[in-house]
Protein backbone atom coordinates (compact mmCIF):
# COMPACT_ATOMS: atom_id res chain seq x y z
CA UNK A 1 -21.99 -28.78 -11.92
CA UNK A 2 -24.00 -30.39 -14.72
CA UNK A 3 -23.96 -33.95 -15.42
CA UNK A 4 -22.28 -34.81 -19.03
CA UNK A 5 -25.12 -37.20 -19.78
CA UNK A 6 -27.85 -34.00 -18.76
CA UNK A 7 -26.34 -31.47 -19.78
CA UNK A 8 -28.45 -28.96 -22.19
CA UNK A 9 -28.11 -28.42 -25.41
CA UNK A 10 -26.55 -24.83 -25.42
CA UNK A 11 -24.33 -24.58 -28.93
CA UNK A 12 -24.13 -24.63 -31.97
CA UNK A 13 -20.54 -25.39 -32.86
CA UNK A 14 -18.76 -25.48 -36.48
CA UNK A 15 -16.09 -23.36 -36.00
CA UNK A 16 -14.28 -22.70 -33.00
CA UNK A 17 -11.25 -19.99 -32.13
CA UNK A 18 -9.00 -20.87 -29.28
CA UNK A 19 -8.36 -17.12 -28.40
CA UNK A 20 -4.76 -17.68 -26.39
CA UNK A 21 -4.21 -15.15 -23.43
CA UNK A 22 -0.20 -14.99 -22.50
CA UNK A 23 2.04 -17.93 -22.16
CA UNK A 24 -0.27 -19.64 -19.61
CA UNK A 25 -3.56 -19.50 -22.23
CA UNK A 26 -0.94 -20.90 -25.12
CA UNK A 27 0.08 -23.20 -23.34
CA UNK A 28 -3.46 -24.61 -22.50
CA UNK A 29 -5.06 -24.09 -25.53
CA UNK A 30 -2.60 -25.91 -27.61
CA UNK A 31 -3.53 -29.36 -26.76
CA UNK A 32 -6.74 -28.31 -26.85
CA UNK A 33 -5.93 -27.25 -30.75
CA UNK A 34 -4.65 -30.70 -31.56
CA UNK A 35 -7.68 -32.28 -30.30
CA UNK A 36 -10.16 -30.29 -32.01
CA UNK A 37 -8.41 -29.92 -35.50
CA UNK A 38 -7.86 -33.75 -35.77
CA UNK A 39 -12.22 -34.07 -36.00
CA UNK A 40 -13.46 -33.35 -39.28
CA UNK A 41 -16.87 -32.15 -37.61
CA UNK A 42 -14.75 -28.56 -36.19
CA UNK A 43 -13.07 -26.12 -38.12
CA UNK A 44 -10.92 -24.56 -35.18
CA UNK A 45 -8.34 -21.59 -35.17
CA UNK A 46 -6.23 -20.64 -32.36
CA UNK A 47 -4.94 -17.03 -32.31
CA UNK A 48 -2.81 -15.63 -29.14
CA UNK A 49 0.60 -13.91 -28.27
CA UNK A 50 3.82 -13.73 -30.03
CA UNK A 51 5.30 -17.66 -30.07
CA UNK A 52 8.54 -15.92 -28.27
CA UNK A 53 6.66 -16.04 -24.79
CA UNK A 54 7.56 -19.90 -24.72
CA UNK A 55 11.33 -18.84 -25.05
CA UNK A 56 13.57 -21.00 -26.65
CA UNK A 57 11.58 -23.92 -28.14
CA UNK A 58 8.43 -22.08 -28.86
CA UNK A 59 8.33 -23.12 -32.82
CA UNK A 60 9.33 -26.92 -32.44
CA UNK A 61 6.61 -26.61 -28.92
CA UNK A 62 3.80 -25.42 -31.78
CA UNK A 63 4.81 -27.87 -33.91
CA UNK A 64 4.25 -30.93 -31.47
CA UNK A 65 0.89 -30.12 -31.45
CA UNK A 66 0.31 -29.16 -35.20
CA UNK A 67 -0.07 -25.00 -35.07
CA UNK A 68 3.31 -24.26 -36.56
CA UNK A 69 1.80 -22.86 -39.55
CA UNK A 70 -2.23 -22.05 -38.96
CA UNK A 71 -1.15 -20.45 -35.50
CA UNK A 72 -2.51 -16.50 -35.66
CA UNK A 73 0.01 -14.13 -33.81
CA UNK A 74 -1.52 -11.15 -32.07
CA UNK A 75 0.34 -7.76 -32.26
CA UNK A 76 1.05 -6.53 -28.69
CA UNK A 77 0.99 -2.63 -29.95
CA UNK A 78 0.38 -0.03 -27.17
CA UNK A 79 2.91 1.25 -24.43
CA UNK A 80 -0.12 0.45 -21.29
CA UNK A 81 -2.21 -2.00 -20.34
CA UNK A 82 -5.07 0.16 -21.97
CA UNK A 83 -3.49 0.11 -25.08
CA UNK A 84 -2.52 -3.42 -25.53
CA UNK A 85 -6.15 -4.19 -24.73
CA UNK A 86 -7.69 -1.46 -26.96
CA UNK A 87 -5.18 -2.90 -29.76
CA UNK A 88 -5.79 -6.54 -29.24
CA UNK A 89 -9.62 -6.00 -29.33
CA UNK A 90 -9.46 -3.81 -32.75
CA UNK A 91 -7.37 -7.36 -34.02
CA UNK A 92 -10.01 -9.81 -33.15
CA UNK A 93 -12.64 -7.67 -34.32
CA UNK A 94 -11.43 -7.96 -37.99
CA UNK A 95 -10.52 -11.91 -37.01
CA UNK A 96 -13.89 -12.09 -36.14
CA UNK A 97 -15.60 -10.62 -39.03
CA UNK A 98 -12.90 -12.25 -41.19
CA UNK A 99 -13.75 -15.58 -40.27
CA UNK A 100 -16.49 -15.70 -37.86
CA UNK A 101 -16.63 -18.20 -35.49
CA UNK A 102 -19.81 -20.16 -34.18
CA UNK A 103 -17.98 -20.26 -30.39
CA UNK A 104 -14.76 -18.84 -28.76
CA UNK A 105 -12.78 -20.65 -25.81
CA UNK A 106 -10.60 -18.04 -24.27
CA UNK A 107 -7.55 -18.77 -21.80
CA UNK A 108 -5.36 -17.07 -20.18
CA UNK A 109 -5.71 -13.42 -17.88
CA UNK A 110 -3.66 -10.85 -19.48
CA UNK A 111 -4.79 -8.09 -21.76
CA UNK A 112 -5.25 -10.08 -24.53
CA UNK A 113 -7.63 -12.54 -23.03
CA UNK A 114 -9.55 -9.71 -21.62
CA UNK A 115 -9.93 -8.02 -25.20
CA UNK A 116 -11.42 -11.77 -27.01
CA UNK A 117 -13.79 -11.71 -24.06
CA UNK A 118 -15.20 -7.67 -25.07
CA UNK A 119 -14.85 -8.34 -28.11
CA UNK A 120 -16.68 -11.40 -28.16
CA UNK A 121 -19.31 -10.02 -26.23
CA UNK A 122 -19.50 -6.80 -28.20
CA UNK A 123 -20.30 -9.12 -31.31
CA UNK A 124 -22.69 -11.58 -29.57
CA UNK A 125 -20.22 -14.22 -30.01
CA UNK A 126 -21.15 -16.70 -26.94
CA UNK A 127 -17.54 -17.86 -25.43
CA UNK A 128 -16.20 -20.31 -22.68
CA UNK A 129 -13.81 -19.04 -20.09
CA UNK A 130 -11.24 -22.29 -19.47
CA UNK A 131 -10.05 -22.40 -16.20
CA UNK A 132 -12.61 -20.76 -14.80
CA UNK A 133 -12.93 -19.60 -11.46
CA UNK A 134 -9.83 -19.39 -10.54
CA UNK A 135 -9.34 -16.28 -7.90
CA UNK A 136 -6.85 -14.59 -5.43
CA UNK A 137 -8.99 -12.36 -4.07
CA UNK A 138 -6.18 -9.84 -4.64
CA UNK A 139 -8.19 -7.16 -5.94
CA UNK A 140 -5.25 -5.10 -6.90
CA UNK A 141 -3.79 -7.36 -9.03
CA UNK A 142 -5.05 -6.75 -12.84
CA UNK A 143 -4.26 -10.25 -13.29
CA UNK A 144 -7.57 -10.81 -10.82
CA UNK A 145 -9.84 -8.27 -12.43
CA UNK A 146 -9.38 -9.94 -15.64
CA UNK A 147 -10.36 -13.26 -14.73
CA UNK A 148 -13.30 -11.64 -12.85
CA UNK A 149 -14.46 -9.72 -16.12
CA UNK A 150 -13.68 -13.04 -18.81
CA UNK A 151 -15.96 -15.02 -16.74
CA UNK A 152 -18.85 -12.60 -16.10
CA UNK A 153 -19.57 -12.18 -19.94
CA UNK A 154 -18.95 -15.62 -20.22
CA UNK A 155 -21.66 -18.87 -21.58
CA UNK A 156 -20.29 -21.92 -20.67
CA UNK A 157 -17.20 -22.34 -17.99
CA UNK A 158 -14.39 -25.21 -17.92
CA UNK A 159 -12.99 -25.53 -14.50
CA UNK A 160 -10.17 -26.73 -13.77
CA UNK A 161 -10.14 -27.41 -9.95
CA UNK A 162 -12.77 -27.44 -7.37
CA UNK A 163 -11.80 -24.30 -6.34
CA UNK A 164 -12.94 -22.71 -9.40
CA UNK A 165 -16.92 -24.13 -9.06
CA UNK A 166 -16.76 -22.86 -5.69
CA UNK A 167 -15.76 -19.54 -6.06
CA UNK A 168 -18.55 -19.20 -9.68
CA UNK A 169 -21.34 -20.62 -7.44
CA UNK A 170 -20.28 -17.83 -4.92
CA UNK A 171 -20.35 -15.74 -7.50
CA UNK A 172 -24.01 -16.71 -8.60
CA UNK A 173 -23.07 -18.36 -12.07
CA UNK A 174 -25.82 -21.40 -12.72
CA UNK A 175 -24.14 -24.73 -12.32
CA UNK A 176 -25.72 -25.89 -15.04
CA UNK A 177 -23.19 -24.04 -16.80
CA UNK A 178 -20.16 -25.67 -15.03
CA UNK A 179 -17.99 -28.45 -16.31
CA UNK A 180 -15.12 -29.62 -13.82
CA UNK A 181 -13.10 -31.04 -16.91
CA UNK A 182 -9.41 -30.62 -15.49
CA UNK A 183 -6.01 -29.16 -16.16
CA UNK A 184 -5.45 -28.42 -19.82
CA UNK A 185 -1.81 -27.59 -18.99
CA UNK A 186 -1.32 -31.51 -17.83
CA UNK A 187 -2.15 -32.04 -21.40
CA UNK A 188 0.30 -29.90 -22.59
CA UNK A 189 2.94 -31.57 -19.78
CA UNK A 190 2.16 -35.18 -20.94
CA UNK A 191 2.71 -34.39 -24.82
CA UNK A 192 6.25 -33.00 -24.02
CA UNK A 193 7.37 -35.02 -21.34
CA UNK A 194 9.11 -37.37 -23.10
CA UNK A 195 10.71 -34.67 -25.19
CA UNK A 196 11.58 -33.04 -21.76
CA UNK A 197 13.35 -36.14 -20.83
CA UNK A 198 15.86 -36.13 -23.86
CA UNK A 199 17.07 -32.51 -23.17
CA UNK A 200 20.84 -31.85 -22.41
CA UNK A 201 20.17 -29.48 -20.49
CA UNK A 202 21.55 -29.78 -16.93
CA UNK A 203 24.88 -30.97 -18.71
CA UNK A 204 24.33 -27.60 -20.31
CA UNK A 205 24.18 -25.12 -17.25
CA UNK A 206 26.64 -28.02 -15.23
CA UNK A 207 23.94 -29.34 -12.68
CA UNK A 208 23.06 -33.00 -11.54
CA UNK A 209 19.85 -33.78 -11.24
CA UNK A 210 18.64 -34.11 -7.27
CA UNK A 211 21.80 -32.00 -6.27
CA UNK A 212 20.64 -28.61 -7.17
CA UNK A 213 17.78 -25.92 -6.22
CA UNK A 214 15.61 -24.14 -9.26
CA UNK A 215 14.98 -20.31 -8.36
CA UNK A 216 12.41 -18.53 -10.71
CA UNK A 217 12.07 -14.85 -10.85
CA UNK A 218 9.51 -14.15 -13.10
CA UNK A 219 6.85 -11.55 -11.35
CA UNK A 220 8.32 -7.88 -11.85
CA UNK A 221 5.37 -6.20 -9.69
CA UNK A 222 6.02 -8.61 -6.80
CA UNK A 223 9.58 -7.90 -6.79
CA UNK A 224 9.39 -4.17 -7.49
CA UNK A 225 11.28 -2.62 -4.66
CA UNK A 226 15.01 -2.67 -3.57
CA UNK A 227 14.22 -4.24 -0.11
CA UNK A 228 12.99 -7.57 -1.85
CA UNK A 229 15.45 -8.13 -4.26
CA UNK A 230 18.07 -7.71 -1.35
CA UNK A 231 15.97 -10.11 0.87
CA UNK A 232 15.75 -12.57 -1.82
CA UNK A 233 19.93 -11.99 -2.83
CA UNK A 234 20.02 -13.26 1.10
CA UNK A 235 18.17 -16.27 0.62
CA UNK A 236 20.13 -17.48 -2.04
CA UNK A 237 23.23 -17.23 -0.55
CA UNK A 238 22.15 -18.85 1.70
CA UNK A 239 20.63 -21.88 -0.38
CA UNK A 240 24.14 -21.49 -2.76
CA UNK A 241 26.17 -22.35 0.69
CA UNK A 242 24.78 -26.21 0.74
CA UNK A 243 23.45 -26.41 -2.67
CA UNK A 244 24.16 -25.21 -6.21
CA UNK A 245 21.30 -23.18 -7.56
CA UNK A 246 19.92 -22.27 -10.81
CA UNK A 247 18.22 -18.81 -11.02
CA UNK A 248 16.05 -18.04 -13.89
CA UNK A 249 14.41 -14.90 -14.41
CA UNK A 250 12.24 -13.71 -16.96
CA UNK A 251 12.81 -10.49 -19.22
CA UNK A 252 10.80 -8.25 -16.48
CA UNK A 253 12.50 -9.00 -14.14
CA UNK A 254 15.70 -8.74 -15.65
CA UNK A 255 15.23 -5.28 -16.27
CA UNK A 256 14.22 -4.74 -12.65
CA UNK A 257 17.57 -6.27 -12.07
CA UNK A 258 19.47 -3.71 -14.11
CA UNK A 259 17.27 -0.60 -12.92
CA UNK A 260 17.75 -1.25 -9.23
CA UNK A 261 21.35 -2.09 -10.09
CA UNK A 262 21.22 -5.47 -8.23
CA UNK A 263 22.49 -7.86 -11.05
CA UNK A 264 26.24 -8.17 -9.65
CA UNK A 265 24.59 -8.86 -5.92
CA UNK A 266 23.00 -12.02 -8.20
CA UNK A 267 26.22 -13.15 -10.15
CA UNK A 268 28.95 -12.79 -7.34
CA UNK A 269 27.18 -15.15 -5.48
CA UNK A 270 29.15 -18.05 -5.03
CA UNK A 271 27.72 -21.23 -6.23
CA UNK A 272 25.08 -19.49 -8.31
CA UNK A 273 23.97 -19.56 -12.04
CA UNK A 274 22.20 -16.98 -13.55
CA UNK A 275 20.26 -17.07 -16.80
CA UNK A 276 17.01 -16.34 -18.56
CA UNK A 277 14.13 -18.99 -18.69
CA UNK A 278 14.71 -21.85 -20.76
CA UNK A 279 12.20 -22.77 -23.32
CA UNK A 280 9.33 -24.84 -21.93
CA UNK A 281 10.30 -28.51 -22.72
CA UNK A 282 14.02 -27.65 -20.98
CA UNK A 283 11.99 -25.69 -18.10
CA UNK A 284 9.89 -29.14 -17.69
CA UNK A 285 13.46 -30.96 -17.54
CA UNK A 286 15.48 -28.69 -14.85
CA UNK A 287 11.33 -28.82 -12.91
CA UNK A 288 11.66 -32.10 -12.90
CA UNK A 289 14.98 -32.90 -11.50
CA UNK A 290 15.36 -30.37 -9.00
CA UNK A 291 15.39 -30.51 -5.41
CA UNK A 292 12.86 -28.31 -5.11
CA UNK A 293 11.32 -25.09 -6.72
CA UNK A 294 11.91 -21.50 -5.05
CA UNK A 295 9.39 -19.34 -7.60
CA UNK A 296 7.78 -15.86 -7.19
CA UNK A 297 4.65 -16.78 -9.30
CA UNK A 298 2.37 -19.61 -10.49
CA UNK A 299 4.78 -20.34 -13.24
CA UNK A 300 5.10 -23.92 -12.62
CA UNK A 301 3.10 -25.09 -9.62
CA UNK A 302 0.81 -26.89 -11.25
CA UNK A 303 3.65 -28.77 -13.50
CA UNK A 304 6.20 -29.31 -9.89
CA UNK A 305 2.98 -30.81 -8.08
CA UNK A 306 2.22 -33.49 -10.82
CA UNK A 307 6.10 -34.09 -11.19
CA UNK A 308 6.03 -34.25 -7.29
CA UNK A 309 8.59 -31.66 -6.74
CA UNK A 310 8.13 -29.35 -3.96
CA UNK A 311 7.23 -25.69 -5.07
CA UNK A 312 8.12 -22.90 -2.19
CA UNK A 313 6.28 -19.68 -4.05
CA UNK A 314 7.08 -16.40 -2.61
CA UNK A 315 3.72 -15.29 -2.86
CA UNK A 316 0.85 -14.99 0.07
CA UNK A 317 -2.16 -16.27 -2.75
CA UNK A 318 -2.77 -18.57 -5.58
CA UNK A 319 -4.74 -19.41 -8.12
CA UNK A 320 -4.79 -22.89 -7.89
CA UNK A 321 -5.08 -24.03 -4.38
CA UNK A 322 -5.33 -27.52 -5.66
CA UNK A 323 -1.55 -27.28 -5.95
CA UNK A 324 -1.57 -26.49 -1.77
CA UNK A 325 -3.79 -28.26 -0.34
CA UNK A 326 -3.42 -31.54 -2.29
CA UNK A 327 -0.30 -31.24 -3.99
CA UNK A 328 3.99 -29.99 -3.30
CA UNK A 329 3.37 -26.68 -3.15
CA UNK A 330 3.92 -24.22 -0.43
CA UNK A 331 3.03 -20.22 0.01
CA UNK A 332 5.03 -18.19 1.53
CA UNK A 333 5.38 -14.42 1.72
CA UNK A 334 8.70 -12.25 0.93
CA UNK A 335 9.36 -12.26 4.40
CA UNK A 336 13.29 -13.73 4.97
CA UNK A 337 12.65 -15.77 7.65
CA UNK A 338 10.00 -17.56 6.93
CA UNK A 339 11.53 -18.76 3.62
CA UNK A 340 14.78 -19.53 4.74
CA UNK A 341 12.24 -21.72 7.74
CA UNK A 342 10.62 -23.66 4.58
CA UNK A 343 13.58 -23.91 2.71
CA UNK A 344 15.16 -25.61 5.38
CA UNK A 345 12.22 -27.92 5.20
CA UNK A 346 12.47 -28.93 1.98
CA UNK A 347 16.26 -29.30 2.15
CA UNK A 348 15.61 -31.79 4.98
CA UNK A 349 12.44 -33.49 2.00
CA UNK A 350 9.83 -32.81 4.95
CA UNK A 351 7.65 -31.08 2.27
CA UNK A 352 5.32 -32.73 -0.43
CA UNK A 353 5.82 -36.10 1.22
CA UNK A 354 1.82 -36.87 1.61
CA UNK A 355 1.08 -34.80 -1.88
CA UNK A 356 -1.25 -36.09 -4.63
CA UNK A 357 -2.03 -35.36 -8.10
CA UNK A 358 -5.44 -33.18 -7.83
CA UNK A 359 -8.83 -34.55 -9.30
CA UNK A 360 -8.73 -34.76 -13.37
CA UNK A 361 -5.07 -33.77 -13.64
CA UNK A 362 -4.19 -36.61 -15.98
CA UNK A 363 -3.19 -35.15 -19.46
CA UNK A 364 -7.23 -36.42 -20.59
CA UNK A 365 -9.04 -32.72 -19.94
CA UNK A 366 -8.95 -32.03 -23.94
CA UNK A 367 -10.79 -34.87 -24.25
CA UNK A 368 -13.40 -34.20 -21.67
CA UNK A 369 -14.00 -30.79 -23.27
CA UNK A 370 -14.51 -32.55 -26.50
CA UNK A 371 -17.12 -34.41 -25.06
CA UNK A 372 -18.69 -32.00 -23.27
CA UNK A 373 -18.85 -29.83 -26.66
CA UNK A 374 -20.53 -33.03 -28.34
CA UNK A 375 -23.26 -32.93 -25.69
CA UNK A 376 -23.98 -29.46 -26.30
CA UNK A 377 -24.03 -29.12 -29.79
CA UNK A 378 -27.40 -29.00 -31.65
């Protein structure tokens, strides 16, 4: 990857959109916002998904970092995929021509990420693609073809973890074009921390911190057959037998819940509480004080590795391997053995006890972009 001090003088920059792709791209780009918007030299705008994805705390979480009341909400219109996307790119084609920007930084790989990036490219609008490289090699996830097409159109790449340079170099992108700058969502995790720590909310759902388990459910296509949702009703019992546990689930797969008519096999179990995510900051607080994590998705390895929790996720690939290999978490697939085996593990605390926070995963990427931006600006 290129040196800061040798790096080329690529851009251009005087205004800047933060294009926001689903809860993960908000919640990287918006320390990212309050960085750029504090220097007089960039005019930046962030535009991204309804505020609601954040759940409960989503306007006081915008107004932490200062995009309360410039923030630019994207309509989600369309019933598919196709149509979200089609919709989404008709929106930033008039934001574009509205208020054109010099450069776009797009995170996040949903559909609305994937409609900055053609639209972007449709306008010969160069872009970055933050976090980029990340893969799963899943090729039937859309998830995977997104992040695959954002960073093939893209000009300049942020990565994240070494994973990421890896997998572009693979993929023939010049390293010159590279920047291993970090974790934006660390950012994110240091600026509400301390926030985090003042929420009520263990008192709130009656848990002690250390005493119980956090379950989240929040992956509707993993889960979306009968024979899972039973296996996974098993495992909790069986956590719910030694230790209370908190299940959260997101709105996806709540209705997976009520279609497969499995929500009483969740609430008769003994020792169990069952609710909807909590807003991000009270998410970071129940993370935090857990015994461990039992999640079917990324949704908070990266946060339970630098809050050295262990993670368990029910899933045979990630993203962020950085979160593996050096830090708490721990893939497994949706077979009930083998989780029940590594849930017994981390009930005994054999897992995460050698784990460290990966390379650049100190709350200081925003910066880093910042000055990779001033290197590369004419």
């Amino acid at each position: 990857m290129t040196d800061y001090d040798n790096s080329k003088k690529l851009l251009a920059v005087k205004k800047i959109l933060l294009a926001a792709g689903g809860r993960s791209g908000l919640l990287r780009m918006l320390p990212l916002y309050s960085a750029l918007s504090g220097l007089d030299r960039y005019d930046v705008v962030l535009a991204g998904p309804p505020s609601g994805l954040l759940a409960g705390d989503a306007e006081s979480l915008l107004d932490v970092f200062g995009a309360g009341e410039s923030y630019i909400v994207l309509r989600e219109d369309g019933a598919s995929s196709i149509g979200r996307t089609a919709s989404c790119m008709l929106q930033y084609e008039q934001l574009l021509l509205n208020m054109p920007p010099d450069f776009i930084m797009i995170a996040g790989d949903d559909d609305q990420a994937l409609a900055a990036s053609l639209a972007a490219s449709r306008m010969g609008i160069p872009y970055a693609s933050m976090d980029a490289g990340l893969r799963t090699y899943d090729r039937t996830s859309a998830a995977e073809g997104t992040r695959r097409i954002v960073d093939a159109a893209a000009d300049v790449f942020f990565v994240s973890e070494h994973s990421g340079a890896y997998n572009l170099i693979n993929e023939g992108v010049d390293e010159d074009r590279m920047f291993f700058t970090g974790n934006l969502l660390i950012d994110t995790l240091a600026a509400v921390i301390s926030r985090s720590n003042e929420s009520q909310v263990l008192s709130g759902f009656g848990m002690e911190a250390k005493k119980y388990v956090l379950v989240l459910l929040d992956d509707p296509v993993s889960l979306n057959s009968l024979g899972s949702l039973k296996t996974i009703a098993r495992v909790l019992e069986s956590i719910s037998s030694r230790k209370p546990v908190l299940l959260q689930v997101g709105s996806g797969v709540e209705e997976l819940f009520r279609q497969h008519e499995m929500t009483p096999a969740f609430t008769g179990i003994e020792n169990l509480r069952l609710t909807r995510f909590s807003g991000y900051r009270d998410l970071l607080r129940l993370v935090k004080d857990a015994l461990f994590v039992l999640a079917d998705s990324p949704v908070v390895q990266a946060e339970s590795t630098v809050m050295k929790v262990p993670c368990i996720t029910m899933n045979p690939s990630t993203t962020s391997p950085a979160t593996i290999e050096t830090g708490t978490g721990l893939l497994v697939g949706i077979e009930e053995g083998e989780i029940l085996e590594r849930v017994e593990d981390a009930l005994s605390g054999k897992l995460g006890r050698n784990a460290k926070i990966p390379e650049k995963w100190d709350g200081a990427t925003s910066q880093r972009i910042i000055d990779i931006l001033e290197r590369l600006v004419q």
